[in-house]
N, C-alpha and C. Protein backbone atom coordinates (compact mmCIF):
# COMPACT_ATOMS: atom_id res chain seq x y z
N UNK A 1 163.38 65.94 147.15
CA UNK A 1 164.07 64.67 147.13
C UNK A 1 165.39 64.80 146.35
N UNK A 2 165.43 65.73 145.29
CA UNK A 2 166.75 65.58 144.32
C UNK A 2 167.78 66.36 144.93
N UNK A 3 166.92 67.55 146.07
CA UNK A 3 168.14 68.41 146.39
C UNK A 3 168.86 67.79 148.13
N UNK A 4 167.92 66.43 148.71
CA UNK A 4 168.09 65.69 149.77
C UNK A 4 168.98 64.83 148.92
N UNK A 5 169.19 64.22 148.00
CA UNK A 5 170.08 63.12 147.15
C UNK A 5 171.23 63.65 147.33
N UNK A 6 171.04 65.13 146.52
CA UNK A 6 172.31 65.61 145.94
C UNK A 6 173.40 66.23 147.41
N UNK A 7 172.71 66.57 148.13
CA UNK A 7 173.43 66.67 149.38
C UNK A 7 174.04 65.91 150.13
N UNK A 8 173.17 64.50 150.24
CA UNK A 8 174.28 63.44 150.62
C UNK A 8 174.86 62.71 150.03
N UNK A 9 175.25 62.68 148.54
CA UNK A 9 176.19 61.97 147.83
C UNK A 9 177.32 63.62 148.04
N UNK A 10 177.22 64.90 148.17
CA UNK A 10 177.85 65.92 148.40
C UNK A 10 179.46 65.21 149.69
N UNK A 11 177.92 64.59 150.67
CA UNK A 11 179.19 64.28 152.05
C UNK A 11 179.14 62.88 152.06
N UNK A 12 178.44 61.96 151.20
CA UNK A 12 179.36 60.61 151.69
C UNK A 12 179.92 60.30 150.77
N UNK A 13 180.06 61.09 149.08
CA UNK A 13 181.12 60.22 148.29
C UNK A 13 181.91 61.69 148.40
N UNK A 14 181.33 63.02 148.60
CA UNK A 14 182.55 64.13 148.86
C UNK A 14 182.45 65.00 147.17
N UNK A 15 181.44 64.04 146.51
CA UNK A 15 181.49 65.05 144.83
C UNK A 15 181.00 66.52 144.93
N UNK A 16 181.62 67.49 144.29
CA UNK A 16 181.11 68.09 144.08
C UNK A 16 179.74 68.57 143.98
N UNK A 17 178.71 69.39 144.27
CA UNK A 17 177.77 69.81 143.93
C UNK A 17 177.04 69.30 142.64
N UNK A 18 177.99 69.89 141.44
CA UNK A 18 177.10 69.67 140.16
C UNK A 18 176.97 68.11 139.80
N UNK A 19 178.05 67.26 140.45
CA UNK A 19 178.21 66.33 140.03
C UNK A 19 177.29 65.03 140.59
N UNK A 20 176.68 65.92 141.95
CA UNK A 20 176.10 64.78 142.86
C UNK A 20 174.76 65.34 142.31
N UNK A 21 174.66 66.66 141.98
CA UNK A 21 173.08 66.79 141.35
C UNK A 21 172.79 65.94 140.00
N UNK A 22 174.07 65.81 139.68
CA UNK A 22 174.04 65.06 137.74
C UNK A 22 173.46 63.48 138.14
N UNK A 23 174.33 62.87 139.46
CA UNK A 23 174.47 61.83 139.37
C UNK A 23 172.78 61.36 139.87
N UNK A 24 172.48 61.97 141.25
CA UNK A 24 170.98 62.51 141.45
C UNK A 24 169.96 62.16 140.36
N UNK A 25 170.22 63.26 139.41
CA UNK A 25 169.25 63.77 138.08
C UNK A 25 168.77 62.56 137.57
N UNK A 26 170.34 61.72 137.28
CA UNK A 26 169.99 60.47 136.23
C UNK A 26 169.83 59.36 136.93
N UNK A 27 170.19 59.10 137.65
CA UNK A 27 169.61 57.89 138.79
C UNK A 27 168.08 57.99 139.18
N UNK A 28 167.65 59.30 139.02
CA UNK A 28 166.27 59.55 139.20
C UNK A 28 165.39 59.00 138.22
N UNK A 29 165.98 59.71 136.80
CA UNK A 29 165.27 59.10 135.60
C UNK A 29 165.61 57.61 135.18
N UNK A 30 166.57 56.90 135.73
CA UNK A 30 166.97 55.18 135.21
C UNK A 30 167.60 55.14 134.11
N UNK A 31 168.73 56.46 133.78
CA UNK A 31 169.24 56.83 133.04
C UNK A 31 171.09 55.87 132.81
N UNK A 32 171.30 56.21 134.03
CA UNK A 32 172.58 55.55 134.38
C UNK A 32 173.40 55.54 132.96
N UNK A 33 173.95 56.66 133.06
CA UNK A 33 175.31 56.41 132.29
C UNK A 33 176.18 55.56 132.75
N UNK A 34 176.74 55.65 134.22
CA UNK A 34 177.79 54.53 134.57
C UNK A 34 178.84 55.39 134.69
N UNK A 35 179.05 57.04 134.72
CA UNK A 35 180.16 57.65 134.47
C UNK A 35 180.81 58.14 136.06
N UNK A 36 179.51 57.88 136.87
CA UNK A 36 179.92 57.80 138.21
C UNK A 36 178.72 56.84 139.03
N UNK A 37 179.32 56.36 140.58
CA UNK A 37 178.74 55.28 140.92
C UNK A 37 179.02 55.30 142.75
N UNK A 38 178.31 55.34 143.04
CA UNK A 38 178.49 55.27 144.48
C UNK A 38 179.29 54.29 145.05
N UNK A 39 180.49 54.63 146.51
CA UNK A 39 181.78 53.59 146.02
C UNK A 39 181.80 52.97 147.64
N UNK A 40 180.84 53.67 148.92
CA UNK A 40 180.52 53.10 149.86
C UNK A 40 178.92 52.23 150.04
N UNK A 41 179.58 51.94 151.06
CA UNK A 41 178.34 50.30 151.61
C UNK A 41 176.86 51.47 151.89
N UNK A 42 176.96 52.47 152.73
CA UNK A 42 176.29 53.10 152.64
C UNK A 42 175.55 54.40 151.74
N UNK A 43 176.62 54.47 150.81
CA UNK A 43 175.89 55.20 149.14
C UNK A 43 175.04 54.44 148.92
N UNK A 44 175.81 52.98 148.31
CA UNK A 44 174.85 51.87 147.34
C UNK A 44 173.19 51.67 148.43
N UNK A 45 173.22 51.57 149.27
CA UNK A 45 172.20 51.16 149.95
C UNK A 45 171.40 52.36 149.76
N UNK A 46 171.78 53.72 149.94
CA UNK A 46 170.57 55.37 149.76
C UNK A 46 170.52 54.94 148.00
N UNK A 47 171.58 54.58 147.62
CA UNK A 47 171.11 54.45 146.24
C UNK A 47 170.20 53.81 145.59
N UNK A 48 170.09 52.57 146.05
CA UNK A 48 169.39 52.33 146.02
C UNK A 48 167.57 52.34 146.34
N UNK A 49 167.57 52.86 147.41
CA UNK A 49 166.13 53.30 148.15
C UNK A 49 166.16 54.72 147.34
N UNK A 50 166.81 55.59 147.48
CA UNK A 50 166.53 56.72 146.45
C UNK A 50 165.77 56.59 144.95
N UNK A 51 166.05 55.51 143.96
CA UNK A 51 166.28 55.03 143.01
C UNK A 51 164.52 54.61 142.81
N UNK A 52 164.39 53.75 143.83
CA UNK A 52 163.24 53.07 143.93
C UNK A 52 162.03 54.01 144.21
N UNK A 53 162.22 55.42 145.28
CA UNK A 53 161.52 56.00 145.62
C UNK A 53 161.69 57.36 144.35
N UNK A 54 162.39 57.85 143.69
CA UNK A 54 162.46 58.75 142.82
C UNK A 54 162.23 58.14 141.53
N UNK A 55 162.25 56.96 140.98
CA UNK A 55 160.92 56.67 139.77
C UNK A 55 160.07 57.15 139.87
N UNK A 56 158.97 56.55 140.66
CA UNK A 56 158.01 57.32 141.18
C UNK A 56 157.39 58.20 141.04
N UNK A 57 158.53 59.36 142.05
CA UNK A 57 158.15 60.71 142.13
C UNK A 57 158.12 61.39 140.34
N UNK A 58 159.12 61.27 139.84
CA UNK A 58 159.37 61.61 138.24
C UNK A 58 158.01 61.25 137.66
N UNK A 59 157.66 59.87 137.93
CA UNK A 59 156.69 59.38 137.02
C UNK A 59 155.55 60.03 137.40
N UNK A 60 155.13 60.48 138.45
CA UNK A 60 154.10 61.43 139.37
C UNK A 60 153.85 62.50 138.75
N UNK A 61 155.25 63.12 138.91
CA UNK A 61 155.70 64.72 138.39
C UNK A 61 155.56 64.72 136.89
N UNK A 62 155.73 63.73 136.08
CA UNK A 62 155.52 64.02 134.59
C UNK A 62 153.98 63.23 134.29
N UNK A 63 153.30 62.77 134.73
CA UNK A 63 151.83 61.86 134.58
C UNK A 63 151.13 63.46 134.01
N UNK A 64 150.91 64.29 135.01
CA UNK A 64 149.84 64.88 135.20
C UNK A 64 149.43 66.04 133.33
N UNK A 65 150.84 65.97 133.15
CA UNK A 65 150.44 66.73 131.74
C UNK A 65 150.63 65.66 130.40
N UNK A 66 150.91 64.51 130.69
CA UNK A 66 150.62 63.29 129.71
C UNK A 66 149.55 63.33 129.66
N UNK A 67 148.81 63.08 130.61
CA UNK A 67 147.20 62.76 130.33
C UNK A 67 146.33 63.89 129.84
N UNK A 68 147.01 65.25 129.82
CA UNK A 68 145.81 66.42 128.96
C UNK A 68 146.40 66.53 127.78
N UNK A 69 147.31 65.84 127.36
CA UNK A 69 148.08 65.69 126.01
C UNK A 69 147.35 64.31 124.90
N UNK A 70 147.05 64.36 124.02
CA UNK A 70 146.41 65.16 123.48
C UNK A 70 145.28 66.11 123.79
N UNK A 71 145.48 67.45 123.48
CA UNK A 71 144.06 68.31 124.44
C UNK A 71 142.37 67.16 123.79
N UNK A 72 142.00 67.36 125.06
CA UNK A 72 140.51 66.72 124.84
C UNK A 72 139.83 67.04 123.50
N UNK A 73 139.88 68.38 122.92
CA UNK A 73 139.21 68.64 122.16
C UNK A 73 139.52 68.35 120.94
N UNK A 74 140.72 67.77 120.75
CA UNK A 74 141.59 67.08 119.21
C UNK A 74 141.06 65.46 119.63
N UNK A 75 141.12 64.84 120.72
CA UNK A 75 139.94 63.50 120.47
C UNK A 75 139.08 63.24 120.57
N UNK A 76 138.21 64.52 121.04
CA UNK A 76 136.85 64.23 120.47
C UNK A 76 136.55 64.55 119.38
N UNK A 77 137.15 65.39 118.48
CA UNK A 77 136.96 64.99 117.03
C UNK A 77 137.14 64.18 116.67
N UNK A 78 138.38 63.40 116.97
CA UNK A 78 139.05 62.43 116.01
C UNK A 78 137.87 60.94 116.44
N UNK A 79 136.90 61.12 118.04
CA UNK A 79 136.23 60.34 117.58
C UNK A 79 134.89 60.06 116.97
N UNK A 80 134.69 61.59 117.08
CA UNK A 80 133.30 62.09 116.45
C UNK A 80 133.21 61.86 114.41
N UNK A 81 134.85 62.09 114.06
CA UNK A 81 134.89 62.18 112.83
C UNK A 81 134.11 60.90 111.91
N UNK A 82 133.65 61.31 110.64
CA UNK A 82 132.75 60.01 110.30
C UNK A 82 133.91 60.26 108.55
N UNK A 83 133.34 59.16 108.39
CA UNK A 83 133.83 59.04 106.52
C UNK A 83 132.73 59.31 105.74
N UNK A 84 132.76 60.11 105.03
CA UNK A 84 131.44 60.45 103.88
C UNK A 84 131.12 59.44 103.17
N UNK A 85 130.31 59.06 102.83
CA UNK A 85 129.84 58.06 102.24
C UNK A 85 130.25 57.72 100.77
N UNK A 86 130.53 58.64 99.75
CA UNK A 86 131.35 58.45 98.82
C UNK A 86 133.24 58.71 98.67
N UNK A 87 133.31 58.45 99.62
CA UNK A 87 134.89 58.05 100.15
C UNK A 87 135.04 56.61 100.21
N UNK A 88 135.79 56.09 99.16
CA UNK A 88 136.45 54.47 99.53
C UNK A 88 137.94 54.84 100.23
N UNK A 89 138.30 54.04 101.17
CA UNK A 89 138.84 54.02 101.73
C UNK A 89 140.20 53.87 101.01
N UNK A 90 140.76 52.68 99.94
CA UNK A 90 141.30 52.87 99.09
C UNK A 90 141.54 53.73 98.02
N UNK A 91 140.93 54.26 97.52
CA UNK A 91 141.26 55.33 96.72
C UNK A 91 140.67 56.66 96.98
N UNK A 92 139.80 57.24 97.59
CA UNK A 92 139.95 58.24 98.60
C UNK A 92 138.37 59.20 98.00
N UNK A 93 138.07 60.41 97.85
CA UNK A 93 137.10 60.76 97.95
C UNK A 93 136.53 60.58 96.02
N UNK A 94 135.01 60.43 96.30
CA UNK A 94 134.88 59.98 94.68
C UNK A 94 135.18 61.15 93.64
N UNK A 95 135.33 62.75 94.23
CA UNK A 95 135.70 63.66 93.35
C UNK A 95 136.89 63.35 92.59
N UNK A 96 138.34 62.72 93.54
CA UNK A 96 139.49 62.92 93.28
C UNK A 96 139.55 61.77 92.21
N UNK A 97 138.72 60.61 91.90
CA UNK A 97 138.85 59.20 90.95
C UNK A 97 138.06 59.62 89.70
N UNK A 98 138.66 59.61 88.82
CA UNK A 98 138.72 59.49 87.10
C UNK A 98 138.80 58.05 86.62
C-alpha cells in the first residue's frame, strides 16, 4: 500500500520519489506535518481513501507485537506476586522500621 501511494502521488502531483514516500509515510501514521499536501481534485480524494485505509493497516502491522509486550511471563508474576504479611504498605517491610 505505501509503495502503491508513493507511486501515484510520484505521477499525479509529479514529487519526487523520496518525497511522495515521506508524504505516504506520514499520512499513513496521521502525522501530517502540513509541509506538503496534495494540490489536485483527484490527489485529495486517493488521499483521502488512502488515509482511511492505511490507519488501519499501520494499526494491524504494529497490534501484533503490542500485545506480547509485556512478555507473559513478567505478568504473571506481577499477578501472582503477594505482600508478606509483615510488610505495611506505608512504611515498608517490618525489618527496615526502628
Amino acid at each position: 500500500m505505501l509503495i502503491g501511494a508513493t507511486i501515484f502521488y510520484m505521477l499525479a502531483e509529479g514529487w519526487p520519489v523520496v518525497d511522495s514516500l515521506y508524504f505516504a509515510f506520514v499520512t499513513g501514521l496521521t502525522i501530517g506535518y502540513g509541509d506538503l499536501a496534495p494540490t489536485t481534485p483527484l490527489s485529495k480524494v486517493f488521499t483521502i481513501l488512502y488515509a482511511l485505509l492505511a490507519i488501519g493497516l499501520f494499526v494491524t502491522v504494529g497490534t501484533p507485537w503490542r500485545i506480547r509486550w509485556p512478555p507473559d511471563v513478567a505478568v504473571e508474576e506481577v499477578r501472582t506476586r503477594t505482600i508478606p504479611a509483615d510488610h505495611d504498605l506505608m512504611s515498608g517491610p517490618a525489618s527496615s522500621r526502628k
